[in-house]
Protein backbone atom coordinates (compact mmCIF):
# COMPACT_ATOMS: atom_id res chain seq x y z
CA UNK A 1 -3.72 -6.01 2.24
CA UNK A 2 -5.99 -3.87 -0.20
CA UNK A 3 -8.85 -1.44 2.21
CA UNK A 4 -12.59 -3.23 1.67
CA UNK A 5 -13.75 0.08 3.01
CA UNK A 6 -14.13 4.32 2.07
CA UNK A 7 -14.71 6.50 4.57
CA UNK A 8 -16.09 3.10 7.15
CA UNK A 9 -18.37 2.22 3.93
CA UNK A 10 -17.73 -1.29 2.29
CA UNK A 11 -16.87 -0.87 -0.73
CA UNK A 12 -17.15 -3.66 -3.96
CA UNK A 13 -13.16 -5.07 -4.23
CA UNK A 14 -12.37 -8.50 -5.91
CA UNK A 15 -9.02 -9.82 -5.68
CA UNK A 16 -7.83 -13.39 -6.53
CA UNK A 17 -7.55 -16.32 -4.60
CA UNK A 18 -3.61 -15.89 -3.99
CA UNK A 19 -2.09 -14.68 -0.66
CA UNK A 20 -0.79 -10.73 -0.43
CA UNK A 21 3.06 -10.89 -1.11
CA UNK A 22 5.05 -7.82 0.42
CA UNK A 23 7.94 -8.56 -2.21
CA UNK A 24 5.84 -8.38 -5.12
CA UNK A 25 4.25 -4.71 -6.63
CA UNK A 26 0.63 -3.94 -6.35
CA UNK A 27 -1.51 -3.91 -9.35
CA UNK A 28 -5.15 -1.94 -8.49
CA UNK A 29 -7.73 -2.59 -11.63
CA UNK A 30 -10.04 0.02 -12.35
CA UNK A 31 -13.35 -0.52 -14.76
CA UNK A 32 -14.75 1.57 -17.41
CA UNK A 33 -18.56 3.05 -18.12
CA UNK A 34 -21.07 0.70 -16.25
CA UNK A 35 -18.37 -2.42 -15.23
CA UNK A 36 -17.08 -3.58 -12.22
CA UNK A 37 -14.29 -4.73 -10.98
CA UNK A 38 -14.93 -8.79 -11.10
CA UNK A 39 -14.60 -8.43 -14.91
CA UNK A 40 -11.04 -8.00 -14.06
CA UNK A 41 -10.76 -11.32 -12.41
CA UNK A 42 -9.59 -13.54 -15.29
CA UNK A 43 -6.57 -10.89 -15.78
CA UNK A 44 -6.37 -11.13 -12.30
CA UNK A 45 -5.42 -15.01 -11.46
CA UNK A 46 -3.21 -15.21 -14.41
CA UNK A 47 -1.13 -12.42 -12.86
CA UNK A 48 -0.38 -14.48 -10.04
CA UNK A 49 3.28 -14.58 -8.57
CA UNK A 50 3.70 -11.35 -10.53
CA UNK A 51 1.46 -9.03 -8.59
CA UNK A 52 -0.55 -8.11 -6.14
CA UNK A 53 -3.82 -7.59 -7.96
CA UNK A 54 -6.83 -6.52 -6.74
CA UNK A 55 -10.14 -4.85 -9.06
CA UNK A 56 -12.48 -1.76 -7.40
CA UNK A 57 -16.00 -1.20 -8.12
CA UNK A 58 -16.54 2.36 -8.74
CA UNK A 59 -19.19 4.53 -6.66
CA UNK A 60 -22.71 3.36 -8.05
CA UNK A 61 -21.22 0.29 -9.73
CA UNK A 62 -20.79 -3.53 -8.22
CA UNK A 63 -21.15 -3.39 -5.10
CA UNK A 64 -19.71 0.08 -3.79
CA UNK A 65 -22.50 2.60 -3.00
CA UNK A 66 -23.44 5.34 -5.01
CA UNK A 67 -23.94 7.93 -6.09
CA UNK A 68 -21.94 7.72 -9.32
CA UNK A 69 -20.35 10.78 -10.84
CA UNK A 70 -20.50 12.87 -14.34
CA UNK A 71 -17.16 14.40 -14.20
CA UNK A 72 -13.87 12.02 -13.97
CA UNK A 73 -12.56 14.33 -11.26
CA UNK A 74 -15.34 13.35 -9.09
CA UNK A 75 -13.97 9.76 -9.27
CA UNK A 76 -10.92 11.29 -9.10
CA UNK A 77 -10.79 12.28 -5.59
CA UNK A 78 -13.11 9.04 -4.86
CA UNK A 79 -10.10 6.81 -5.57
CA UNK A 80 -7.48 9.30 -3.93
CA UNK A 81 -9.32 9.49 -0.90
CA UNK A 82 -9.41 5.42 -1.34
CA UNK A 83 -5.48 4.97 -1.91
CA UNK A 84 -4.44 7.23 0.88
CA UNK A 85 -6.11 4.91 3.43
CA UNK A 86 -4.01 2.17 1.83
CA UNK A 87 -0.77 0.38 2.50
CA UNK A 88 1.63 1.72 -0.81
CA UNK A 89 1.40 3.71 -3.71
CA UNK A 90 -0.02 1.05 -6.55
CA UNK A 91 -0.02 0.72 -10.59
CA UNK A 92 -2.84 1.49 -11.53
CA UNK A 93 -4.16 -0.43 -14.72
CA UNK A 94 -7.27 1.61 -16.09
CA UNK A 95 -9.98 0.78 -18.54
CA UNK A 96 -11.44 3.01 -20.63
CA UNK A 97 -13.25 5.85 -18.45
CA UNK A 98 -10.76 3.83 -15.81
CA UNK A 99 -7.92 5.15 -17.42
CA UNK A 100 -9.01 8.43 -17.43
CA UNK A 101 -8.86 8.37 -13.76
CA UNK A 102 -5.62 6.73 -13.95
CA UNK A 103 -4.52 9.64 -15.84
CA UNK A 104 -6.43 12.06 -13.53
CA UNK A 105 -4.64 10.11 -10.58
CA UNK A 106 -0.88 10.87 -12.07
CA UNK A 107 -2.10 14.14 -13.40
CA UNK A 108 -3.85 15.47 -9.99
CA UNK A 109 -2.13 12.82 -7.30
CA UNK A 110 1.19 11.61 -8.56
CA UNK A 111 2.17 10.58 -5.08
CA UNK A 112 -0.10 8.03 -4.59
CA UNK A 113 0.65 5.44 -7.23
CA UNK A 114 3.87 4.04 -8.91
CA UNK A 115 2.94 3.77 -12.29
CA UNK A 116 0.55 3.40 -14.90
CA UNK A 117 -1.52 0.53 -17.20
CA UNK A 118 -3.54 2.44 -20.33
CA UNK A 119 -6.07 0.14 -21.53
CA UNK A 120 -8.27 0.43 -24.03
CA UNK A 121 -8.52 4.22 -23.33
CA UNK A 122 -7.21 7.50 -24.58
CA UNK A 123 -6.82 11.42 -23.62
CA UNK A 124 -9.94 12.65 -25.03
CA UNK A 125 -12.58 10.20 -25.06
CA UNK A 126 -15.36 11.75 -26.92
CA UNK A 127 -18.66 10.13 -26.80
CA UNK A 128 -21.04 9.90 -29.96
CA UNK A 129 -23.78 12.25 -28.72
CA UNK A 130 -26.36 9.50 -29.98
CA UNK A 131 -25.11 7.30 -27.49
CA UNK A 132 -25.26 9.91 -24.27
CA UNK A 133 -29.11 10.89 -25.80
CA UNK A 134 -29.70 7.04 -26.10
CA UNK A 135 -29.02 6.32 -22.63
CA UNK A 136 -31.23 9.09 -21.72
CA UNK A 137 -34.37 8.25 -23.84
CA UNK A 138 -33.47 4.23 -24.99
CA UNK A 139 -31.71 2.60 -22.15
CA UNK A 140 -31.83 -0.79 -23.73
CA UNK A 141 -30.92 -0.16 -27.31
CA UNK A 142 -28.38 1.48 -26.69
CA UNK A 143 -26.82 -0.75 -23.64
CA UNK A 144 -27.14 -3.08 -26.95
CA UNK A 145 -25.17 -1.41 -29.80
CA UNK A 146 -22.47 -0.41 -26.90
CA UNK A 147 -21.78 -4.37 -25.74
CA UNK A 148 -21.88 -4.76 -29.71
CA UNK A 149 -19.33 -2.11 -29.90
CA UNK A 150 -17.14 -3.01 -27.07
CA UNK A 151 -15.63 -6.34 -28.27
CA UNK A 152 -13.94 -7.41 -31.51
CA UNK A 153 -15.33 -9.41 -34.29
CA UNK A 154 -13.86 -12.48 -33.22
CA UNK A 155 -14.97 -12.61 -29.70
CA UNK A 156 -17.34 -15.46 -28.81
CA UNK A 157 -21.13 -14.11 -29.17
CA UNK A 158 -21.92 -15.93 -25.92
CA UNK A 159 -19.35 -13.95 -24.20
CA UNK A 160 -20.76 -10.57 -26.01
CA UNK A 161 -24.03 -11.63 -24.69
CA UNK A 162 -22.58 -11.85 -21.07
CA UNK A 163 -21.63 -8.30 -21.22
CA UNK A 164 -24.43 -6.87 -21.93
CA UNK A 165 -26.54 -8.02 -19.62
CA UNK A 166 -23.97 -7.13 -16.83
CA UNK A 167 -24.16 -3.70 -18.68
CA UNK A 168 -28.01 -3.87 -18.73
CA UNK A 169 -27.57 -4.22 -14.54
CA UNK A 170 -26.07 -0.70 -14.44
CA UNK A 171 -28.39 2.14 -13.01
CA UNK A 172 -29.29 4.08 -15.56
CA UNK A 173 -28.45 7.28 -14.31
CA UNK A 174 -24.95 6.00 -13.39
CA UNK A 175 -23.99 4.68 -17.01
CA UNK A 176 -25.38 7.84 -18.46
CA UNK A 177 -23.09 9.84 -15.82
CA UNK A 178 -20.25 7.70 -16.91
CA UNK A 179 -19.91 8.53 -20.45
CA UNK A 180 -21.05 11.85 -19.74
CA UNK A 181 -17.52 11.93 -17.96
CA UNK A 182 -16.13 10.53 -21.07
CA UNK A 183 -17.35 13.17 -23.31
CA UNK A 184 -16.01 15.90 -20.77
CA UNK A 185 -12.53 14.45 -20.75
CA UNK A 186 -9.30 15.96 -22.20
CA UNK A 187 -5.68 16.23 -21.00
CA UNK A 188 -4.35 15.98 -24.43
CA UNK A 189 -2.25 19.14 -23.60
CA UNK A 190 -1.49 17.42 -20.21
CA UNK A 191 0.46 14.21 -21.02
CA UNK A 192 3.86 15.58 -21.06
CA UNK A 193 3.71 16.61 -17.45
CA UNK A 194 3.04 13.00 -16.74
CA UNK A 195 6.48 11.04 -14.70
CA UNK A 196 5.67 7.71 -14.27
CA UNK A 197 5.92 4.60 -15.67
CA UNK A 198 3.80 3.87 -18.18
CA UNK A 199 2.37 1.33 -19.95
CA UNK A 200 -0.65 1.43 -23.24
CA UNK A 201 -2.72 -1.35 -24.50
CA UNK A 202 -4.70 -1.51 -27.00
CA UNK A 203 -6.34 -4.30 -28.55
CA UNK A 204 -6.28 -4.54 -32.64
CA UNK A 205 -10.16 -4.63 -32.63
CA UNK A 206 -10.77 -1.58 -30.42
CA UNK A 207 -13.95 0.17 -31.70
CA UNK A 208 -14.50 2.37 -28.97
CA UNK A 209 -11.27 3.76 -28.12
CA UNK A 210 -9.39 2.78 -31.69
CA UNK A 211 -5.01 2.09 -31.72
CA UNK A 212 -4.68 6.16 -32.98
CA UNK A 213 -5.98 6.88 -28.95
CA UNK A 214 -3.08 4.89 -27.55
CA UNK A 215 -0.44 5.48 -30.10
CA UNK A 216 -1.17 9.20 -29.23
CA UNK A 217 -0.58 8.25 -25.66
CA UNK A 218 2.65 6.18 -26.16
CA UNK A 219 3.87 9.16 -28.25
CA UNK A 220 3.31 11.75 -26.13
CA UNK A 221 3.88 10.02 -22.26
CA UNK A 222 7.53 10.25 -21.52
CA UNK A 223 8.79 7.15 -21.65
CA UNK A 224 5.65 5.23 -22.30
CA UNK A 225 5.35 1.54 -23.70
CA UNK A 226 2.69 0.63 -26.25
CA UNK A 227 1.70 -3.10 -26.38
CA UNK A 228 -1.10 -4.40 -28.89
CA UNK A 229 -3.05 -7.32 -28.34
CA UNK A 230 -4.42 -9.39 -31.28
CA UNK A 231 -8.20 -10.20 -31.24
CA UNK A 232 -9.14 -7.89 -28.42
CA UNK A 233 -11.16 -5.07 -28.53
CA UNK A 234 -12.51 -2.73 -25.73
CA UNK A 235 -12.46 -5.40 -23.50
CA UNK A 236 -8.99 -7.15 -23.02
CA UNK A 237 -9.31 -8.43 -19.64
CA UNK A 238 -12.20 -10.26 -20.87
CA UNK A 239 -10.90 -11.34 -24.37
CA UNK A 240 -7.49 -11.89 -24.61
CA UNK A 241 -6.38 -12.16 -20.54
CA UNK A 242 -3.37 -14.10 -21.01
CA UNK A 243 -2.00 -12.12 -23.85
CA UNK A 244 -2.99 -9.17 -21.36
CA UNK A 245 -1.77 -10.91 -18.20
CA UNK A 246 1.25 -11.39 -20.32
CA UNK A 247 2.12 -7.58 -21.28
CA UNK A 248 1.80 -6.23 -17.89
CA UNK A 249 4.44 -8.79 -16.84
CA UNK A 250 6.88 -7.76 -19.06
CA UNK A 251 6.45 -4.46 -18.25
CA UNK A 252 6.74 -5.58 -14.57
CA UNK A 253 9.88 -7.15 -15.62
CA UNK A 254 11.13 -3.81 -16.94
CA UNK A 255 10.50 -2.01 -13.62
């Protein structure tokens, strides 16, 4: 079973309605700039029978205390001190600033998970400085032109309109530490050290983190698959989850 606690603090974790199943690997879900980990939860249930899944709010975010952190190494050691409370080394699937720490994770603490899911991120993630001065001086705007930003063209508006106002629910202080740890992000000179599975995603639509982010990670991640997912953008879990659920099976498979 998946720890609901850090340190004897409960901590936000969703996982679906399916029971654990030693045979089957574990699959830990972790969100980008101002989520949480129930976003994950359509992915989640259609990866049923093929994982383990379970989705972690961040420190500050959902439902896990804060504070939250302007440096991905600070989340970095949040989530190792996490995992080595746990049962067996997991894949971890990562969005966006979440695969950052995923890349932190087999950069920093390769012995605590088994593999890797890229989504919707890249090795630099550089942050338009409008944005981190908007979130500083126009919380709301620019909560706006980022849930514009995150999905494709195609996605419903309704569902568009759900994410930002679970975007609008983040602290402010916590989303503007968030991408500040985007903008201070960079292992492009790192990947080849990396020795684990790997999987990249990228949806065709990606605004924020465009295909060039994860071809360059495919490229240069020994071994490394590169799956892209027709009208998704930032936000596959939430736009295209059976075409996602879908990839990470296969690569399961391939394992």
């Amino acid at each position: 079973m998946w720890p609901s606690t850090w340190r004897g603090e409960a901590i936000g974790l969703v996982t679906p309605d399916a029971e654990f199943d030693s045979n089957l690997p574990d699959l830990l879900c972790v969100h980008g700039s101002g989520g949480r980990g129930a976003e994950f939860l359509p992915l989640l249930e259609r990866l049923r029978g093929a994982a383990n899944g379970a989705a972690i709010d961040l420190p500050g975010h959902g439902d896990t205390p804060g504070p939250g952190r302007d440096q991905v190494q600070g989340y970095v050691d949040w989530l190792a001190a996490y995992l080595e409370q746990g049962h067996s080394r997991p894949l971890l699937l990562g969005n966006s600033l979440g695969g950052a720490i995923a890349l932190g994770m087999a950069l920093e603490r390769p012995e605590l998970v088994s593999g890797l899911v890229l989504w919707g991120t890249g090795a630099r993630l550089r942050v338009l400085p409008k944005i981190l001065e908007g979130l500083a001086s126009g919380f709301g705007p620019t909560v706006e032109f980022l849930a514009q930003m995150a999905y494709a063209e195609v996605t419903d508006p309704a569902r568009k309109e759900r994410g930002r106002r679970a975007m609008a629910q983040s602290a402010p202080e916590v989303l503007l530490g968030d991408y500040t740890a985007c903008d201070r992000f960079d292992v492009m000179q790192r990947l080849g050290e990396i020795d684990l599975p790997c999987l990249v995603v990228c949806g065709d639509g990606d605004k924020l983190t465009p295909l060039k982010y994860s071809q360059y990670l495919a490229e240069h991640i020994k071994g490394a698959r590169l799956a892209i997912i027709p009208g998704a953008g930032h936000l596959i879990h939430e736009e295209q989850p059976q075409a996602g659920a879908e990839a990470i099976s296969g690569f399961l498979a391939a394992l």
